[in-house]
N, C-alpha and C. Protein backbone atom coordinates (compact mmCIF):
# COMPACT_ATOMS: atom_id res chain seq x y z
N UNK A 1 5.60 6.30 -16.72
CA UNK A 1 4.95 5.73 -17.89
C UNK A 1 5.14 6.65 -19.08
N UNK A 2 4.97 6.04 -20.60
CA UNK A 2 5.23 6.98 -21.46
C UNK A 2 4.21 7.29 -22.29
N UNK A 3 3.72 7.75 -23.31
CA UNK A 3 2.54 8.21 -23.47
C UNK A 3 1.79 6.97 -24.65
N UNK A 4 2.49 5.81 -24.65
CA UNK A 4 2.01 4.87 -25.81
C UNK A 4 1.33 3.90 -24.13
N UNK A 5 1.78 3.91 -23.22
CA UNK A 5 1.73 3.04 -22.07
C UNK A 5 0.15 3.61 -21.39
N UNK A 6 0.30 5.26 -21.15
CA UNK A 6 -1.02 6.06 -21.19
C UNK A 6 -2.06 5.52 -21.50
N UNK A 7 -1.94 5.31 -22.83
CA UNK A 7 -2.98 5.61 -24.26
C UNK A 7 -3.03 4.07 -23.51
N UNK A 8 -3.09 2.92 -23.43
CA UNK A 8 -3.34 1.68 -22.92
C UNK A 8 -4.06 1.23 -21.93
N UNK A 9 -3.51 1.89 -20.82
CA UNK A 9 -4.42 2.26 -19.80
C UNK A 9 -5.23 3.26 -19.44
N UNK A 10 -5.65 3.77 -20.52
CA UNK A 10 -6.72 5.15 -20.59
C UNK A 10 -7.79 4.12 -21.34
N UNK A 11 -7.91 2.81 -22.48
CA UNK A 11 -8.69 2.11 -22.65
C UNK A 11 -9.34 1.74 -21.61
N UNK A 12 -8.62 1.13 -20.22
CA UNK A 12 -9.10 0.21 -19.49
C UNK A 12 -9.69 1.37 -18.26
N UNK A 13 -9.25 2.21 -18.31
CA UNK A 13 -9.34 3.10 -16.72
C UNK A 13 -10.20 4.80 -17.20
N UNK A 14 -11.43 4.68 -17.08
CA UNK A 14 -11.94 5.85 -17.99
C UNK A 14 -12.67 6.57 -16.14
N UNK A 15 -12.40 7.76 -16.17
CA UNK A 15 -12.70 8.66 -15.13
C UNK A 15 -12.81 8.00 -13.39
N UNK A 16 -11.06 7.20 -13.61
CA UNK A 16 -10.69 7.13 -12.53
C UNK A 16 -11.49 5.56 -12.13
N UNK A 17 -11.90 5.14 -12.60
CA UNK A 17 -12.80 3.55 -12.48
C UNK A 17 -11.72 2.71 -14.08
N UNK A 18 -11.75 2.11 -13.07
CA UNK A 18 -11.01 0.23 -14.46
C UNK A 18 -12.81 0.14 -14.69
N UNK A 19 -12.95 0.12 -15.68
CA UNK A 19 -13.84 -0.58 -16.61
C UNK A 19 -13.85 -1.79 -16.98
N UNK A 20 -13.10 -2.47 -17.76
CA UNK A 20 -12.58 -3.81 -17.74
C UNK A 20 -11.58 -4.15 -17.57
N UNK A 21 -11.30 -5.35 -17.29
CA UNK A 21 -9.71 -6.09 -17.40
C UNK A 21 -9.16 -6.61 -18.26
N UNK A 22 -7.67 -6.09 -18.52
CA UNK A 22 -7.57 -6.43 -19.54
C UNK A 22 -7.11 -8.00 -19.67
N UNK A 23 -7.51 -8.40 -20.61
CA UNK A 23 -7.39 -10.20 -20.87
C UNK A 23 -5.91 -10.58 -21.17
N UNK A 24 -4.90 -9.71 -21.96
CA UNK A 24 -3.73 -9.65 -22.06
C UNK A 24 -2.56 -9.28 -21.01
N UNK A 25 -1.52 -9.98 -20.59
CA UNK A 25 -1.24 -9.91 -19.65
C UNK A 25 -0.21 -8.75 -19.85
N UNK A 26 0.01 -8.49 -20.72
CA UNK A 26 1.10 -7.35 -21.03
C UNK A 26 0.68 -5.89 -20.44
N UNK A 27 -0.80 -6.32 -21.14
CA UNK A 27 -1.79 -5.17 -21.14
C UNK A 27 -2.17 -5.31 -19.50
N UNK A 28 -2.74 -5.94 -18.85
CA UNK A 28 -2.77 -6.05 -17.31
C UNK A 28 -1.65 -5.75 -16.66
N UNK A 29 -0.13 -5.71 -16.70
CA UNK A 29 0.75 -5.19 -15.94
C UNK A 29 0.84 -3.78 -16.48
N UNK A 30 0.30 -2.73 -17.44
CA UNK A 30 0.62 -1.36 -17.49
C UNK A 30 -0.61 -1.37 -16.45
N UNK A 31 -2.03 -1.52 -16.10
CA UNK A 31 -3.33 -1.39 -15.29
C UNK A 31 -2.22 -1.65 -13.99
N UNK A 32 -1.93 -2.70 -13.71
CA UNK A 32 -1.32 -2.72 -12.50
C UNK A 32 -0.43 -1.65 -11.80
N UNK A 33 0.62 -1.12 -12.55
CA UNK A 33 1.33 -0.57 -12.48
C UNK A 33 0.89 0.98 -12.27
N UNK A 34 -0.63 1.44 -12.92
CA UNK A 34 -0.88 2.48 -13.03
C UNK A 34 -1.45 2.29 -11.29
N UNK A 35 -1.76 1.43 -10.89
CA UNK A 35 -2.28 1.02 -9.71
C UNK A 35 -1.95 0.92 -8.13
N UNK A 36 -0.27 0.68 -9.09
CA UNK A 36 0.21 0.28 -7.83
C UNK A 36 0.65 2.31 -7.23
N UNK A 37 0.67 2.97 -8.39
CA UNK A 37 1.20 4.49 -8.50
C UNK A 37 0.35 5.17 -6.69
N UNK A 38 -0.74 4.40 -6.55
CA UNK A 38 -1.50 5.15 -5.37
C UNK A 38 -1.03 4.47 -4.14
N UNK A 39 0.02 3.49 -3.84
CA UNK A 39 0.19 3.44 -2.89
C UNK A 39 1.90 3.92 -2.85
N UNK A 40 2.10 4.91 -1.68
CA UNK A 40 3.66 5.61 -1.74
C UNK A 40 4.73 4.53 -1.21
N UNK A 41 5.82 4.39 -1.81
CA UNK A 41 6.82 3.63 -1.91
C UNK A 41 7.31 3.81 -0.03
N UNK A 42 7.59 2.72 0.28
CA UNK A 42 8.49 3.14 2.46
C UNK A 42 7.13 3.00 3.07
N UNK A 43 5.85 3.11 2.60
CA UNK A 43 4.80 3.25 3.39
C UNK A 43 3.99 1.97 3.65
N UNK A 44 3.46 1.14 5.29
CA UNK A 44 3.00 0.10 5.15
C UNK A 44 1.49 0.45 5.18
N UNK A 45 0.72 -0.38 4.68
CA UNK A 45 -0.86 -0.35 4.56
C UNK A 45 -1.54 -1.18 5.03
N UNK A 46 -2.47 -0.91 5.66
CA UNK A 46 -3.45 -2.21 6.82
C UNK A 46 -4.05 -2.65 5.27
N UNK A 47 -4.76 -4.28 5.23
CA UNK A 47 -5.75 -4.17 4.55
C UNK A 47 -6.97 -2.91 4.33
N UNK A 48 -7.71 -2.82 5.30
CA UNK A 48 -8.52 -2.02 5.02
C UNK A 48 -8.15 -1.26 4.17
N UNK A 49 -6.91 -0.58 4.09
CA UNK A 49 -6.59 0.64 3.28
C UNK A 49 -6.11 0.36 2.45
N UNK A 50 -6.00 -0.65 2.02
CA UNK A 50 -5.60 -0.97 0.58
C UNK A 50 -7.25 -0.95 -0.76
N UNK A 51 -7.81 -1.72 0.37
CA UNK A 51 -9.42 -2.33 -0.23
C UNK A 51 -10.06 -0.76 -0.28
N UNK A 52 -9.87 0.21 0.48
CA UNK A 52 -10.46 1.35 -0.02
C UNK A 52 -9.68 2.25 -1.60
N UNK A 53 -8.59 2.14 -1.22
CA UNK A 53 -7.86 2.77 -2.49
C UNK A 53 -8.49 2.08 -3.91
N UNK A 54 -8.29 0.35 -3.76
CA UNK A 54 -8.33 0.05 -4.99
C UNK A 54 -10.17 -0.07 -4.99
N UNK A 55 -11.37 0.29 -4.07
CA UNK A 55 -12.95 -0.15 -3.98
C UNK A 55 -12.66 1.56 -4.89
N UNK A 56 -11.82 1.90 -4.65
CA UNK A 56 -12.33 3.43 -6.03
C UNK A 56 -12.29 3.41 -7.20
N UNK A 57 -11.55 2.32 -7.16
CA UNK A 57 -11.34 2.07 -8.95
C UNK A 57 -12.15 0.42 -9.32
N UNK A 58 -12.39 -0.19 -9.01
CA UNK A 58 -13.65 -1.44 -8.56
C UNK A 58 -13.97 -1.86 -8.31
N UNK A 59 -15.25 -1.96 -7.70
CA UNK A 59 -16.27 -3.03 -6.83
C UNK A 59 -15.38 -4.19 -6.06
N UNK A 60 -14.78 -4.83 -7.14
CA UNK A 60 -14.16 -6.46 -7.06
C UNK A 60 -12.45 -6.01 -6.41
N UNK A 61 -12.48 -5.16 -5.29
CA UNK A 61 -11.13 -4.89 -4.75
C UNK A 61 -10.66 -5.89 -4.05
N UNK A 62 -11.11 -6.85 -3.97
CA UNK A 62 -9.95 -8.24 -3.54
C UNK A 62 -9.16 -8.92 -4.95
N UNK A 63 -9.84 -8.47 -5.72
CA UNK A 63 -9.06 -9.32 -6.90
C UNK A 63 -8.16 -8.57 -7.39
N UNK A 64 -8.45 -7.11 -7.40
CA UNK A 64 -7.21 -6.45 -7.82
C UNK A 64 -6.15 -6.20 -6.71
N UNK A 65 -6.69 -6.50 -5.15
CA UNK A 65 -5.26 -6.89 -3.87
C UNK A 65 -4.76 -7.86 -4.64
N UNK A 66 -5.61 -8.92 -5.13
CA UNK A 66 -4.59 -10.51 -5.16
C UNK A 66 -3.50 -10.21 -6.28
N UNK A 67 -4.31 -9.56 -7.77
CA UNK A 67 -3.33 -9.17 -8.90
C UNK A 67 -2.23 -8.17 -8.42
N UNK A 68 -2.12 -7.25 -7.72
CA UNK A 68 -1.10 -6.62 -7.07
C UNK A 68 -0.17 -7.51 -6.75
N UNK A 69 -0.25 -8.18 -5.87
CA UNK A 69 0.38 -8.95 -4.58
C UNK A 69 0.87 -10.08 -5.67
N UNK A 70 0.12 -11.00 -6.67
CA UNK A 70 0.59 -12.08 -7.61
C UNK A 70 1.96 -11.81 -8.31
N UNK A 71 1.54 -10.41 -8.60
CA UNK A 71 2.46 -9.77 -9.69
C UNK A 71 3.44 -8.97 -9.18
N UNK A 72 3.51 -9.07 -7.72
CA UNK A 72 4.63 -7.90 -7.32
C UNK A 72 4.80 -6.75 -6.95
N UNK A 73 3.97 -6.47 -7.32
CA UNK A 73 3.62 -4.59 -6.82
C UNK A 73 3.47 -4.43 -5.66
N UNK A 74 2.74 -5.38 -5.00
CA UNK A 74 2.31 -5.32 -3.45
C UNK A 74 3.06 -6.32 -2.91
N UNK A 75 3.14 -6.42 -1.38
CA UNK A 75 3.76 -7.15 -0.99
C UNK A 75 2.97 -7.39 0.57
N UNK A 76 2.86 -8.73 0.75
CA UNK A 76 1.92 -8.66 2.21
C UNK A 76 1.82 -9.32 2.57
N UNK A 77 1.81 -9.32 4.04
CA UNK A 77 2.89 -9.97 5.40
C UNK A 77 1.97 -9.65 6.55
N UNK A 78 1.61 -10.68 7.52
CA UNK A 78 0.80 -10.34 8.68
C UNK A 78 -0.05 -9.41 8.16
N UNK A 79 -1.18 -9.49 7.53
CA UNK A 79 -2.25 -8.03 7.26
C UNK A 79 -1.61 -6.97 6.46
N UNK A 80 -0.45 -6.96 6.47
CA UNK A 80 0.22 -5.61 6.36
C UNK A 80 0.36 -5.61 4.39
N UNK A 81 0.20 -4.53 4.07
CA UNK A 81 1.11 -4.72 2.43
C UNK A 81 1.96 -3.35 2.26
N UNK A 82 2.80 -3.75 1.80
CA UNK A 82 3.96 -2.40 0.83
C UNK A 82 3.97 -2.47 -0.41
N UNK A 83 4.04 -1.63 -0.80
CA UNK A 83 4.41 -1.52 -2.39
C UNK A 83 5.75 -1.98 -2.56
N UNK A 84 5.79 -2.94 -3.38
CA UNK A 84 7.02 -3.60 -3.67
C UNK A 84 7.59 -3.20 -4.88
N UNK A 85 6.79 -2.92 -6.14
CA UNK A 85 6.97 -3.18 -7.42
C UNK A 85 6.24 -1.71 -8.17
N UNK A 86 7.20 -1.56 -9.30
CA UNK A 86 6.19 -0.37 -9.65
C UNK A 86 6.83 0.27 -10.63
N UNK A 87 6.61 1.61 -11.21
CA UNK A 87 7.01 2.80 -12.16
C UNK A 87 7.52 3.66 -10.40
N UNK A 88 8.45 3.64 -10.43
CA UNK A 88 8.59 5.18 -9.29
C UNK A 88 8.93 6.37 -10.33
N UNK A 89 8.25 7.21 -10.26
CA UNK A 89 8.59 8.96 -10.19
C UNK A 89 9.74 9.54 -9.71
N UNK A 90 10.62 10.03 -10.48
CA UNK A 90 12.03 10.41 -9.32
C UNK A 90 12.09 11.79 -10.46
């Protein structure tokens, strides 16, 4: 991410909690993306462990599984999800 992309999702994501969502969808795929950053790329995830990663950042962690998974980032198959989609770090 670059530091105008930051500054975007530092509105929505203040000490590690999403605060709100953003209503713009442009603006909802940098949140996503900052989102999808906690699950490691090759690695599969039970539900449970998805719903804990994202219950740290809010309450309503099925809706941000479904926005993952809608939008690509996640990917999920029999229970299972991968990170599909994303910013990778190299």
């Amino acid at each position: 991410m670059n530091d105008t992309n930051d500054a975007v999702v530092g509105r929505f994501v203040k000490d590690g909690r999403l605060v709100i969502m953003p209503s713009k969808r442009s603006k909802l795929l940098l949140v996503l993306d900052h989102l999808a950053q906690e699950f490691e790329p090759g690695r599969t995830y039970a539900e449970r462990e998805v719903n804990v990663v994202l219950g740290g950042y809010h309450d309503d962690f099925a809706a941000l599984r479904r926005y993952l998974v809608d939008e690509g980032y996640l990917t999920r198959e029999g229970g299972v999800y991968w990170r599909s989609g994303g910013t990778v770090e190299v």
